[in-house]
Protein backbone atom coordinates (compact mmCIF):
# COMPACT_ATOMS: atom_id res chain seq x y z
CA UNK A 1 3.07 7.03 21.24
CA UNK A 2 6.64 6.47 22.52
CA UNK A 3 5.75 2.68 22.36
CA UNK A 4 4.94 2.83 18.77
CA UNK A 5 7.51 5.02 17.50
CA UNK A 6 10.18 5.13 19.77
CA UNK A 7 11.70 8.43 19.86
CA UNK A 8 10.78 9.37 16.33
CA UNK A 9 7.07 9.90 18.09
CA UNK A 10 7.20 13.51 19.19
CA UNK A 11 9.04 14.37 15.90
CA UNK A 12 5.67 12.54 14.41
CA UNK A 13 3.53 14.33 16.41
CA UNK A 14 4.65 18.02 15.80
CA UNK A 15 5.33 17.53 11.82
CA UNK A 16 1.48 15.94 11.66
CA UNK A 17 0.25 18.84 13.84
CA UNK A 18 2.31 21.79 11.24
CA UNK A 19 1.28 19.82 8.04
CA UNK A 20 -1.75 17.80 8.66
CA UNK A 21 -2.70 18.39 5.49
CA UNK A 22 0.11 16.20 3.87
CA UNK A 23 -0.46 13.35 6.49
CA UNK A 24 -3.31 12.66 5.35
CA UNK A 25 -2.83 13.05 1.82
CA UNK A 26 0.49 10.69 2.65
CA UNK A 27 -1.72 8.20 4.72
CA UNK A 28 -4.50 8.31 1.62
CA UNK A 29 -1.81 7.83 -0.51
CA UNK A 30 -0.17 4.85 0.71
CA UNK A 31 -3.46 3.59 1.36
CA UNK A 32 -4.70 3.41 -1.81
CA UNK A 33 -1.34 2.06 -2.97
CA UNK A 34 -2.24 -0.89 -0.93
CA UNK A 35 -5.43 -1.78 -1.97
CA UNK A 36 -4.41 -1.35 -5.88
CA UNK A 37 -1.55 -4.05 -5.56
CA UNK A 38 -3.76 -6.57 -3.93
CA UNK A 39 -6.99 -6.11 -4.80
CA UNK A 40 -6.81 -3.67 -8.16
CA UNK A 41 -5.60 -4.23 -12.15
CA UNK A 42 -2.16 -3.41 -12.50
CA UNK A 43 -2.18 -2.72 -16.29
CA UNK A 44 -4.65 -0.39 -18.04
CA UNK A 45 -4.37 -2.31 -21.04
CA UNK A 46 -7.53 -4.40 -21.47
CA UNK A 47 -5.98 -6.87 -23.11
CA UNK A 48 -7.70 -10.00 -21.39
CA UNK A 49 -5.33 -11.10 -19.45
CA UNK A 50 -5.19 -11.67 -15.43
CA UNK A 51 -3.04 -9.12 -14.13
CA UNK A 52 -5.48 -7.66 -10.83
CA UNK A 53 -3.71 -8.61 -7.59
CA UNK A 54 -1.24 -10.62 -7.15
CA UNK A 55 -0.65 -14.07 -8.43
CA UNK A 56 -0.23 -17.28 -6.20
CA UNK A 57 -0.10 -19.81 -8.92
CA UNK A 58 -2.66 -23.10 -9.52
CA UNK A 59 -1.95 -24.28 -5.99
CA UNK A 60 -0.11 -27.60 -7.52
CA UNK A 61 3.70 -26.73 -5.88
CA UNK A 62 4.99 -26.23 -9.12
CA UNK A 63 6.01 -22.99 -10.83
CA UNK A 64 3.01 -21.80 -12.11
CA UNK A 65 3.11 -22.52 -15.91
């Protein structure tokens, strides 16, 4: 763990052990955060247009217009 975290892991380790609770609520949180910018819409508005993940343009070097 000390490799990981340095010396924040025994601090890591006792908070997850009192509040385990809110790790993994944390952890699912951040998780799910994630997944919704890559892979999820980003407006509730289903208005048509492509907002789900993110956008890398047409792939011809220019500025994606």
């Amino acid at each position: 763990m000390r490799e990981i975290f340095g010396t924040w892991g025994p601090e890591l380790m006792a908070y997850s052990h009192q509040n385990p609770l809110r790790v993994v609520a944390a952890a699912l949180g951040a998780t799910s955060l994630v997944l919704t910018l890559v892979f999820g819409k980003l407006s509730s508005s289903g208005g048509g247009s492509d907002s789900a993940g993110f956008y890398f343009g047409d792939g011809d070097g220019g500025c994606g217009d």
